[in-house]
PDB file of N, CA and C in Angstrom:
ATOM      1  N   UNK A   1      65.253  84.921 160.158  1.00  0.00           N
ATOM      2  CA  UNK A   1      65.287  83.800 159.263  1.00  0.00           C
ATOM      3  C   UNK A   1      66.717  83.460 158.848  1.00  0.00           C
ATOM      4  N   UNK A   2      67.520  84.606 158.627  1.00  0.00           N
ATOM      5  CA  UNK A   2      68.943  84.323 158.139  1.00  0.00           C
ATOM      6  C   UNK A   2      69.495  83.295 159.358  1.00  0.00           C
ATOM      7  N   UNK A   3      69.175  84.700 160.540  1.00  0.00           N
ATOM      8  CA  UNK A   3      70.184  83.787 161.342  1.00  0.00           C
ATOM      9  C   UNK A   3      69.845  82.671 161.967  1.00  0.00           C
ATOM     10  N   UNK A   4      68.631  82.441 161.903  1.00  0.00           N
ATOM     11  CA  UNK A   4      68.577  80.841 161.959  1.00  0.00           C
ATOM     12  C   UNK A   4      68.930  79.734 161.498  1.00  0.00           C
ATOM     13  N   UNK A   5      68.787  80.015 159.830  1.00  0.00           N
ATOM     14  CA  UNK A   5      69.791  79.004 159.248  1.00  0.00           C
ATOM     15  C   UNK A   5      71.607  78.994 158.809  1.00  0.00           C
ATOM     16  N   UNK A   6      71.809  80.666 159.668  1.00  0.00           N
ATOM     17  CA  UNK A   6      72.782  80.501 159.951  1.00  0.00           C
ATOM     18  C   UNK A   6      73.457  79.506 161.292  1.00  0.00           C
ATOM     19  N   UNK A   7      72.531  80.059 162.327  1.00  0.00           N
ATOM     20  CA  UNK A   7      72.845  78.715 163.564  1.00  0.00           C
ATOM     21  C   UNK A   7      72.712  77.213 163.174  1.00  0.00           C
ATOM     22  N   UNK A   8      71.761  76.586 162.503  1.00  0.00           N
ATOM     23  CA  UNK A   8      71.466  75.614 162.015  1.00  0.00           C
ATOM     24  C   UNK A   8      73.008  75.422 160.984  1.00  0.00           C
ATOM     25  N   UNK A   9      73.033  76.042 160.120  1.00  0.00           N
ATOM     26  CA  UNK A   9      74.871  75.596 159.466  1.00  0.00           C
ATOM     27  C   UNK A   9      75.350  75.255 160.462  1.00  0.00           C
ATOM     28  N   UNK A  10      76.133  75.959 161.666  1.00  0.00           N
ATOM     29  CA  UNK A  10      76.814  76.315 162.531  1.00  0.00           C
ATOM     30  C   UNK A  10      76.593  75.029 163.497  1.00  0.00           C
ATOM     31  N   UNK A  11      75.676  74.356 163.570  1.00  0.00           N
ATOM     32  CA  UNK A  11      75.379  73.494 164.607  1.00  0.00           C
ATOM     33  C   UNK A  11      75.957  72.048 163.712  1.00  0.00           C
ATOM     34  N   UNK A  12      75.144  72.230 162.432  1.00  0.00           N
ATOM     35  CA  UNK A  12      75.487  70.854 162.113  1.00  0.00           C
ATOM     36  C   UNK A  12      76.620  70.402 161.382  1.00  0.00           C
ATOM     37  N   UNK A  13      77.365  72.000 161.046  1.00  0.00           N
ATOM     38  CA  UNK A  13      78.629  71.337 160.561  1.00  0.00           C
ATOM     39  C   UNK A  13      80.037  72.375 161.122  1.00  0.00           C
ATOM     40  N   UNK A  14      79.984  72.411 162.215  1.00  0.00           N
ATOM     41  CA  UNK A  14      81.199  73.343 163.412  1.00  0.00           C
ATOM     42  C   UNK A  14      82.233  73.201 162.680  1.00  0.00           C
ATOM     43  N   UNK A  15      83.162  72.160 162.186  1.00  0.00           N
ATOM     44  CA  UNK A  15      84.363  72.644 161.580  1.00  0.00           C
ATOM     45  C   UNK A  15      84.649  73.186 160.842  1.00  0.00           C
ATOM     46  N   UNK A  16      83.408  72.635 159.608  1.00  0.00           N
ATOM     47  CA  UNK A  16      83.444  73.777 158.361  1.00  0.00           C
ATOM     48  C   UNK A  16      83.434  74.889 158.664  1.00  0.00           C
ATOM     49  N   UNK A  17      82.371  75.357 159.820  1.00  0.00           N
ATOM     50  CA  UNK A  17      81.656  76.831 159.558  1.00  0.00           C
ATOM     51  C   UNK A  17      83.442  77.329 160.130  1.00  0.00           C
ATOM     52  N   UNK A  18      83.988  76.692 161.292  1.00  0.00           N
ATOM     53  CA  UNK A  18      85.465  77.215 161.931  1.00  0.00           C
ATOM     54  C   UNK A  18      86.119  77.504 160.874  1.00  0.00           C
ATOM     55  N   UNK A  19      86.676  76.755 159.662  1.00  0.00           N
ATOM     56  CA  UNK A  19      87.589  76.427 158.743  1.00  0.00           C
ATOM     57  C   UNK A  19      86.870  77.686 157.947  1.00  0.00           C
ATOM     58  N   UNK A  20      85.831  78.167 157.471  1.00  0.00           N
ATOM     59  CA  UNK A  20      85.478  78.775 156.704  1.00  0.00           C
ATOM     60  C   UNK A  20      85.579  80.315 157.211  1.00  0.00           C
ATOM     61  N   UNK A  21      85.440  80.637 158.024  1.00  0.00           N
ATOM     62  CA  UNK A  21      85.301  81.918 159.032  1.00  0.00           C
ATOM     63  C   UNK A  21      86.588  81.989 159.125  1.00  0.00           C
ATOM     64  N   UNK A  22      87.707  81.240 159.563  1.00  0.00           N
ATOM     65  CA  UNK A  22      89.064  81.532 159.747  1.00  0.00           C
ATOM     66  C   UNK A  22      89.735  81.971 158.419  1.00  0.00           C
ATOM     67  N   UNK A  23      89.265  81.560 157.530  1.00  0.00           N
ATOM     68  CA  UNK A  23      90.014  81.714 155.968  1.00  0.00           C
ATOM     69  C   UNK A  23      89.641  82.837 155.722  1.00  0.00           C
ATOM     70  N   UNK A  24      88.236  83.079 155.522  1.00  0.00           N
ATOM     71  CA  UNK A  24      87.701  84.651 155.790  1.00  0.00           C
ATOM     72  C   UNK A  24      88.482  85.442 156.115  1.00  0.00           C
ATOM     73  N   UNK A  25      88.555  84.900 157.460  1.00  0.00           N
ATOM     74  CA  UNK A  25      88.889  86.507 158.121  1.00  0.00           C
ATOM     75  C   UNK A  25      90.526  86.390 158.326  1.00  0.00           C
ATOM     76  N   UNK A  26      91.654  85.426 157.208  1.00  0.00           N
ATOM     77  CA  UNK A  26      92.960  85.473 157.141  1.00  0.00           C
ATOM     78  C   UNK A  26      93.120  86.438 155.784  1.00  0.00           C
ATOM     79  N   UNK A  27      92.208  85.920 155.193  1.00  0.00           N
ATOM     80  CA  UNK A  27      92.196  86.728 153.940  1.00  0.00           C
ATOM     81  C   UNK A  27      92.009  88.261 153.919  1.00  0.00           C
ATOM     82  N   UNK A  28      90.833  88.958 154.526  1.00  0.00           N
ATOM     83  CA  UNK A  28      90.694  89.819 154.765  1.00  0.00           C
ATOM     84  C   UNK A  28      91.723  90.961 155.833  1.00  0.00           C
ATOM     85  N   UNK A  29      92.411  89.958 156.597  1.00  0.00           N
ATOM     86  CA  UNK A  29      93.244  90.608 157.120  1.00  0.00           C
ATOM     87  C   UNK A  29      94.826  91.026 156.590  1.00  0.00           C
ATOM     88  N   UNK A  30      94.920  89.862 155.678  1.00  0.00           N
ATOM     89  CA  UNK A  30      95.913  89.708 154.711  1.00  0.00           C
ATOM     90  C   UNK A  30      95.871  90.908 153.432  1.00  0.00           C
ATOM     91  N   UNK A  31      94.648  91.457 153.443  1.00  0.00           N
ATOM     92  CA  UNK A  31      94.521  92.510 152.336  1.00  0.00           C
ATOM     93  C   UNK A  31      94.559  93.554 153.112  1.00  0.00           C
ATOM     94  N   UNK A  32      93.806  93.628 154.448  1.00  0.00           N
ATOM     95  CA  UNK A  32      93.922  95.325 155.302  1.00  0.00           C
ATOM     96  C   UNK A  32      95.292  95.190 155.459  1.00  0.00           C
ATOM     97  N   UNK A  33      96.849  94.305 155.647  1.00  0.00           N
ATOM     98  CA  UNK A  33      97.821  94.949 155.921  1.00  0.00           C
ATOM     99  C   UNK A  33      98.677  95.313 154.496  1.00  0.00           C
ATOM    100  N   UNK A  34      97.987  94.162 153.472  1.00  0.00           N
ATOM    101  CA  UNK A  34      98.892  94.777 151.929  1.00  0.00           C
ATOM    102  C   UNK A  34      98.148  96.218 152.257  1.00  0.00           C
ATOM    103  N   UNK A  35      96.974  97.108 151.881  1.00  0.00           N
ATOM    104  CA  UNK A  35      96.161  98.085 151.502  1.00  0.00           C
ATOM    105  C   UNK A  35      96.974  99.087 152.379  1.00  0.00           C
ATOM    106  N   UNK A  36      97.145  98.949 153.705  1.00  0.00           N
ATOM    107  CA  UNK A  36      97.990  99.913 154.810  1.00  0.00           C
ATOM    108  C   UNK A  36      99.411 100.162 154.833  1.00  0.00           C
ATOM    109  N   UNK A  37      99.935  99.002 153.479  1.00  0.00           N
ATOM    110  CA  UNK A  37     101.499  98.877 153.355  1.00  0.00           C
ATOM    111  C   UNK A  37     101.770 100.079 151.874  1.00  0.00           C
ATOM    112  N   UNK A  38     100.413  99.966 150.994  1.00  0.00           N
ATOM    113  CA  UNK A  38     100.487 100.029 150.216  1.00  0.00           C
ATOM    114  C   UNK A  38     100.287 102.112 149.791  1.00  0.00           C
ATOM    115  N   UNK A  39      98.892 102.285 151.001  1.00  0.00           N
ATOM    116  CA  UNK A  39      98.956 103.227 150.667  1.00  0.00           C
ATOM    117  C   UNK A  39      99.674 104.299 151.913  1.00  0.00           C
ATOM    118  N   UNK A  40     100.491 103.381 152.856  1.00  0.00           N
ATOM    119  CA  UNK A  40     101.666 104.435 153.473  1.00  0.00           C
ATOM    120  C   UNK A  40     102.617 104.747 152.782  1.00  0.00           C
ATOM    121  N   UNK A  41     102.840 103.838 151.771  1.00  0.00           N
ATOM    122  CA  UNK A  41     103.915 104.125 150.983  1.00  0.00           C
ATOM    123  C   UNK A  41     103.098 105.050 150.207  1.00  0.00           C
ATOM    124  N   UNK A  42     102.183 105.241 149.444  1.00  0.00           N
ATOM    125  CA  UNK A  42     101.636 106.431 148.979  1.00  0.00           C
ATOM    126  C   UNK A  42     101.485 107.638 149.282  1.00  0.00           C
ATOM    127  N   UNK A  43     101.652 107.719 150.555  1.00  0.00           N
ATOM    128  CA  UNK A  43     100.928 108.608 151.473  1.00  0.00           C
ATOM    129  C   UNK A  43     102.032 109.585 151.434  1.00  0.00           C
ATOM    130  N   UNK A  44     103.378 108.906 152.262  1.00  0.00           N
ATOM    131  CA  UNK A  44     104.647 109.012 152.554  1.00  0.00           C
ATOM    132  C   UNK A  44     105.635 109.542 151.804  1.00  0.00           C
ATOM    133  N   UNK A  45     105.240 108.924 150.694  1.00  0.00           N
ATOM    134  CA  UNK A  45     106.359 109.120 149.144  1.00  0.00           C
ATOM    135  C   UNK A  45     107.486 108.365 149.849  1.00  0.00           C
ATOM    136  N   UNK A  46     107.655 107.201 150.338  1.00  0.00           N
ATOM    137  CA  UNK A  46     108.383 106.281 151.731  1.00  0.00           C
ATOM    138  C   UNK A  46     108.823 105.603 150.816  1.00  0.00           C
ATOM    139  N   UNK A  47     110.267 105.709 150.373  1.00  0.00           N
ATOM    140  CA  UNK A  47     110.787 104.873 148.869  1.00  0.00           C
ATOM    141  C   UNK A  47     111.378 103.658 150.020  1.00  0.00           C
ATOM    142  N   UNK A  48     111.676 103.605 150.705  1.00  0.00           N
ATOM    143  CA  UNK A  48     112.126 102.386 150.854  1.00  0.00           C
ATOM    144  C   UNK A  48     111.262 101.236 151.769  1.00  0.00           C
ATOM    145  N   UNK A  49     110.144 101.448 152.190  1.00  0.00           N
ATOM    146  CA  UNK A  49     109.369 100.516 152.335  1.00  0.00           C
ATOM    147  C   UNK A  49     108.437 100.346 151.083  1.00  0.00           C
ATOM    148  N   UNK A  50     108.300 100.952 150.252  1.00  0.00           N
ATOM    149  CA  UNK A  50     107.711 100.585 149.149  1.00  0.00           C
ATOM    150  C   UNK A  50     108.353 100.137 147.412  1.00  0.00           C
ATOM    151  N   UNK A  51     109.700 100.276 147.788  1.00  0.00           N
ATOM    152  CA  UNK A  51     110.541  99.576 146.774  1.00  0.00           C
ATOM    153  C   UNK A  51     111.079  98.217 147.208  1.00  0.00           C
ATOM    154  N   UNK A  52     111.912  97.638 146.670  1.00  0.00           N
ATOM    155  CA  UNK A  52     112.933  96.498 147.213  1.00  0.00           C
ATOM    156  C   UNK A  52     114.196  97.104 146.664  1.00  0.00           C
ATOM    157  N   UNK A  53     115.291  97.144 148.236  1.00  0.00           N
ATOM    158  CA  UNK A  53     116.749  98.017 147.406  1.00  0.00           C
ATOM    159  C   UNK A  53     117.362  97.570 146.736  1.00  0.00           C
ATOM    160  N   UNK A  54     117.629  97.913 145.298  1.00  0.00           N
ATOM    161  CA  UNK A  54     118.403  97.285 144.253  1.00  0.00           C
ATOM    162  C   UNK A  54     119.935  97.431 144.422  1.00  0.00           C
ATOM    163  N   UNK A  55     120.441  98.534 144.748  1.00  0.00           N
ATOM    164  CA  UNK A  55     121.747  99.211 144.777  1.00  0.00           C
ATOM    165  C   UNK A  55     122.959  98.227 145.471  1.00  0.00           C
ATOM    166  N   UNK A  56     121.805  97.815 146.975  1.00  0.00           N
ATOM    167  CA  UNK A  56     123.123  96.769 147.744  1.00  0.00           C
ATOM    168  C   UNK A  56     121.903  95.743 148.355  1.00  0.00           C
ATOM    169  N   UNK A  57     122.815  94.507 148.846  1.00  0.00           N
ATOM    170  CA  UNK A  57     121.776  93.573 150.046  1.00  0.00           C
ATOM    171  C   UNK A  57     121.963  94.295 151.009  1.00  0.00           C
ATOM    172  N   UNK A  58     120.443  94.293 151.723  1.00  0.00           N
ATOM    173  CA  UNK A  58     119.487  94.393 152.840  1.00  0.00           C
ATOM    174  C   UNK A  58     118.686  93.365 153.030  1.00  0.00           C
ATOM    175  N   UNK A  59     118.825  92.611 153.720  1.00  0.00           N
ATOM    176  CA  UNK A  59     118.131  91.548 154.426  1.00  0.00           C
ATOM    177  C   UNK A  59     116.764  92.074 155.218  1.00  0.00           C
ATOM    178  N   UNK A  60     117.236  92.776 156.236  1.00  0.00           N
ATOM    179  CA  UNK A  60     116.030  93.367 157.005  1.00  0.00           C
ATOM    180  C   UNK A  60     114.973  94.752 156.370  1.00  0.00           C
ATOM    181  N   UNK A  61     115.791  94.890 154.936  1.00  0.00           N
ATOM    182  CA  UNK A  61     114.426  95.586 154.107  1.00  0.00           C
ATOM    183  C   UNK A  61     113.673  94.935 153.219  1.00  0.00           C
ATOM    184  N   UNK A  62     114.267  94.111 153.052  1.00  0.00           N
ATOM    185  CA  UNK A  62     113.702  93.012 152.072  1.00  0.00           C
ATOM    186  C   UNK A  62     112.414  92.127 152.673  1.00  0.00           C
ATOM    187  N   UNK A  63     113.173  91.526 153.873  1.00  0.00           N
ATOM    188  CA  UNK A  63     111.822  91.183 154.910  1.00  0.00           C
ATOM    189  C   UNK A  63     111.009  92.135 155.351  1.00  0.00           C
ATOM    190  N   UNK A  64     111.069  93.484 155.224  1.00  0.00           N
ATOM    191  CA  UNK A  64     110.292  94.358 155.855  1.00  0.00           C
ATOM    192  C   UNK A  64     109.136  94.607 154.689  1.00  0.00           C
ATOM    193  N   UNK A  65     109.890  94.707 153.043  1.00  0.00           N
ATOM    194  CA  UNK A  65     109.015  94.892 152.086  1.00  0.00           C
ATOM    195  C   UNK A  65     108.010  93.631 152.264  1.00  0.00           C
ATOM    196  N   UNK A  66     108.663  92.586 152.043  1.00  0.00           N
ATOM    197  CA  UNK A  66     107.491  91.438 151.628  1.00  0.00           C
ATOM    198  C   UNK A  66     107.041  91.322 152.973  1.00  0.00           C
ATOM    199  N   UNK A  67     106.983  91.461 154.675  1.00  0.00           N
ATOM    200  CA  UNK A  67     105.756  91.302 155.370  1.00  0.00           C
ATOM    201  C   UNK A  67     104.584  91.900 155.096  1.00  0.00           C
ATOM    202  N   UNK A  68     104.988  93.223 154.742  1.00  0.00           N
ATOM    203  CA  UNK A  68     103.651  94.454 154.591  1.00  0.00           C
ATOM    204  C   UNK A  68     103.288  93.778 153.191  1.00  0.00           C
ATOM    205  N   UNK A  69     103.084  92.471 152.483  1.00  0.00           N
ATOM    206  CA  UNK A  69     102.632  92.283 151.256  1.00  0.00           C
ATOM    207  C   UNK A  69     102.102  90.656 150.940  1.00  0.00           C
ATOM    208  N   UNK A  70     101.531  90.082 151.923  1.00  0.00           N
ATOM    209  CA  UNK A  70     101.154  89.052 151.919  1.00  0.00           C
ATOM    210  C   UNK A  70     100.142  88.354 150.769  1.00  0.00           C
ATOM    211  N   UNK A  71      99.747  89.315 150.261  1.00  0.00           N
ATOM    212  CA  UNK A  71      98.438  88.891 148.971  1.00  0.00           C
ATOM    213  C   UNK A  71      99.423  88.540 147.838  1.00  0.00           C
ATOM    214  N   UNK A  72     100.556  89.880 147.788  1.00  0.00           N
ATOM    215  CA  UNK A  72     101.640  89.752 146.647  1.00  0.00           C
ATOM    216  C   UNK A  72     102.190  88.162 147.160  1.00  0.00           C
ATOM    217  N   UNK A  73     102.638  87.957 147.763  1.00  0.00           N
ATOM    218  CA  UNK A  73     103.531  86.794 147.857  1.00  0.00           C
ATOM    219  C   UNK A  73     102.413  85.407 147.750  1.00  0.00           C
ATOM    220  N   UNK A  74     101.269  85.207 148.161  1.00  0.00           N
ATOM    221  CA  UNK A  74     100.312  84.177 147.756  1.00  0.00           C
ATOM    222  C   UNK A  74     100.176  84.650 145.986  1.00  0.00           C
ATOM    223  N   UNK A  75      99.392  85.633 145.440  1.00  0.00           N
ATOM    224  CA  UNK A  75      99.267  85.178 144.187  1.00  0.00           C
ATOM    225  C   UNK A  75     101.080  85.467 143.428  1.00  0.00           C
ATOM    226  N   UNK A  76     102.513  85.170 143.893  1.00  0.00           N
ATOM    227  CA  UNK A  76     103.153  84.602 143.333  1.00  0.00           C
ATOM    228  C   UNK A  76     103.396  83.284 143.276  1.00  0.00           C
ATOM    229  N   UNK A  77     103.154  82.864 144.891  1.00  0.00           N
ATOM    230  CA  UNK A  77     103.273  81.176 144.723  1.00  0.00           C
ATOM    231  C   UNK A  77     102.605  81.028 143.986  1.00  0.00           C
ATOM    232  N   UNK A  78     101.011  81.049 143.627  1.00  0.00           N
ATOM    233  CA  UNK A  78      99.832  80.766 142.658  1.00  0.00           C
ATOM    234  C   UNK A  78     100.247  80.891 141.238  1.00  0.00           C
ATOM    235  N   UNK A  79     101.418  81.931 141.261  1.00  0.00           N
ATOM    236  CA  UNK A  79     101.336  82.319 139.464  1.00  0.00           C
ATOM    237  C   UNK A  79     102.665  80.748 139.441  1.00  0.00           C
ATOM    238  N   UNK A  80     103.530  80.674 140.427  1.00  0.00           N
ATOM    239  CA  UNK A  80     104.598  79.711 139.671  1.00  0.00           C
ATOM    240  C   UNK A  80     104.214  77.945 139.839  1.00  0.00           C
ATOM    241  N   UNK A  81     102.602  78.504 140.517  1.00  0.00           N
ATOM    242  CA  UNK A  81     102.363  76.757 141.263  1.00  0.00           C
ATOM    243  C   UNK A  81     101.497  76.710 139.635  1.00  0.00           C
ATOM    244  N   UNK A  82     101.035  77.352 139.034  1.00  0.00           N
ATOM    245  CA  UNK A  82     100.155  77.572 137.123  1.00  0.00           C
ATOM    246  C   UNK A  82     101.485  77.007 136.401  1.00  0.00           C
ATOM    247  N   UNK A  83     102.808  77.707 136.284  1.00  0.00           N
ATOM    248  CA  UNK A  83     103.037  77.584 135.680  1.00  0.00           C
ATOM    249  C   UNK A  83     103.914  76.103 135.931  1.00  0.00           C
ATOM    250  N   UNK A  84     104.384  75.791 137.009  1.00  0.00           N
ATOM    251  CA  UNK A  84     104.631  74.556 137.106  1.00  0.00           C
ATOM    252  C   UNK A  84     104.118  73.403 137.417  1.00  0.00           C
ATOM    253  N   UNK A  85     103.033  73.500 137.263  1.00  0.00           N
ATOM    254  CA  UNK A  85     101.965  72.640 137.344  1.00  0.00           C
ATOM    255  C   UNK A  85     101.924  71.233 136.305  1.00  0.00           C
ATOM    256  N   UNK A  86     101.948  71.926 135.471  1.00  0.00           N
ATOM    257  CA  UNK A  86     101.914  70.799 133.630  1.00  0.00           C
ATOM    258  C   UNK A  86     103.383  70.400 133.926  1.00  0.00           C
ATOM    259  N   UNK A  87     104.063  70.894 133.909  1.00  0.00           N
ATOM    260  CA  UNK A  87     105.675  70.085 134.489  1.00  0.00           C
ATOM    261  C   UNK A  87     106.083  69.239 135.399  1.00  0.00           C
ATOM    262  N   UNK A  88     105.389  69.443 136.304  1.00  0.00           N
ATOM    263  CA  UNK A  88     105.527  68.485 137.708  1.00  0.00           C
ATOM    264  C   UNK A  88     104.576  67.317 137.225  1.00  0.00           C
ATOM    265  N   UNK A  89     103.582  67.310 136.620  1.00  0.00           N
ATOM    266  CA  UNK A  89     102.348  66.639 136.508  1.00  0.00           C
ATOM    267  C   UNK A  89     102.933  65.699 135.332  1.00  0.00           C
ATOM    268  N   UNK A  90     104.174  66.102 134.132  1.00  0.00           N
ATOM    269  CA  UNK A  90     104.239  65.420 133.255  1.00  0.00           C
ATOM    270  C   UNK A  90     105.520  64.778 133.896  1.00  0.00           C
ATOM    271  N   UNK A  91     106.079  65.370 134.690  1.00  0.00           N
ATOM    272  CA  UNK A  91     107.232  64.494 135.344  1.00  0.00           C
ATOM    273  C   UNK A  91     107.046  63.193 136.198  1.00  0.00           C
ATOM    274  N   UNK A  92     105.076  63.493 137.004  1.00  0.00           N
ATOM    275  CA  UNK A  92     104.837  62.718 137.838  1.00  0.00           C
ATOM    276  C   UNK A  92     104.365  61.413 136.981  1.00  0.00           C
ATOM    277  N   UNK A  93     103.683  61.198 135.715  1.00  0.00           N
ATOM    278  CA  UNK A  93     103.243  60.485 134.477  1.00  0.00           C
ATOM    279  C   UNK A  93     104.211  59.984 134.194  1.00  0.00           C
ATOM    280  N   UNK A  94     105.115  60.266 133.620  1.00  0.00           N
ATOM    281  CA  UNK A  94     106.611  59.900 132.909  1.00  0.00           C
ATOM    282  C   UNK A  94     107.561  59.063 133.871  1.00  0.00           C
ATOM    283  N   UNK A  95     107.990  59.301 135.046  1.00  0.00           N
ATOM    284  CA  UNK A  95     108.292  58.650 136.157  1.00  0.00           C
ATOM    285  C   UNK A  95     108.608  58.173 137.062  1.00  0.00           C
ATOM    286  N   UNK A  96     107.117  58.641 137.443  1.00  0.00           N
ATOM    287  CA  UNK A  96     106.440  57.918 138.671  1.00  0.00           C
ATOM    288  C   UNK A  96     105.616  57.242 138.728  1.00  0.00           C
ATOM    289  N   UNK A  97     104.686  57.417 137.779  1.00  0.00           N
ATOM    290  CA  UNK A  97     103.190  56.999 137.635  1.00  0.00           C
ATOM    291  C   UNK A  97     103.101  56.354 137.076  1.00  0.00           C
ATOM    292  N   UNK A  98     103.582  55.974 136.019  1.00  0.00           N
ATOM    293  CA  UNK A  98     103.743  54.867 134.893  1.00  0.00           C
ATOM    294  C   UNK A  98     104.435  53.643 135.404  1.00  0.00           C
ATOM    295  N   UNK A  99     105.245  53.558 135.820  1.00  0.00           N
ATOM    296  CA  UNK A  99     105.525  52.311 136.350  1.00  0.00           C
ATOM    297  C   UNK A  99     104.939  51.868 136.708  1.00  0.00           C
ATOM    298  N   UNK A 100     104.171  52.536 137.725  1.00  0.00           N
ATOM    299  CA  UNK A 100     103.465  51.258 138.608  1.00  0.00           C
ATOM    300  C   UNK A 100     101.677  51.170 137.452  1.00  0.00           C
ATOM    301  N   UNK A 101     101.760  51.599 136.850  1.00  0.00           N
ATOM    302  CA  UNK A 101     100.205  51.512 135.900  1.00  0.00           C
ATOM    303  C   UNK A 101      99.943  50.583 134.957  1.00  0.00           C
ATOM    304  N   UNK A 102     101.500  50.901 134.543  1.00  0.00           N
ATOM    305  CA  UNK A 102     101.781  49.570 133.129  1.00  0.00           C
ATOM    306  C   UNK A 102     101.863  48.050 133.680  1.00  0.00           C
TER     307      UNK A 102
END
């Protein structure tokens, strides 16, 4: 019964079900490599893939920290796209938007 009206989704609306299954399974993959970044560095006691080096620039540790951390880096865009949100939005009112309204 499920999977019938699972085929039936699947038939009558293919892009969604594509678009929906792909996000799925970006997401989920996006957390198995934070979870494997997260607890090698646990595992390891591995201070420098699990810190960011403060002392000097490193370019290629820096990129090495934030690949293994893809969830971290989406909910930061998310936390600064919250907080700049009401700002951009009162900038877009004030003007942009108003001109052409009035």
């Amino acid at each position: 019964m499920i999977a019938q009206a699972l085929r039936s989704t699947i038939r009558r609306r293919p892009i969604s079900s594509l678009a929906a299954t792909t996000s799925i399974t970006a997401v989920g993959y996006a957390n198995y490599i934070e979870y494997n970044a997260i607890a090698k560095a646990n595992d390891n006691n591995d201070t420098l893939s699990s810190t960011i080096p403060r002392s000097h620039y490193d370019p290629n540790a820096i990129a090495h920290y934030w690949e293994q951390r893809p969830i971290s880096i989406a909910k930061r865009i998310l936390n600064v796209a919250y907080e700049l949100g009401p700002l951009a939005g009162e900038y877009l009112m004030e003007f942009q938007i108003r001109p052409w309204v009035c």
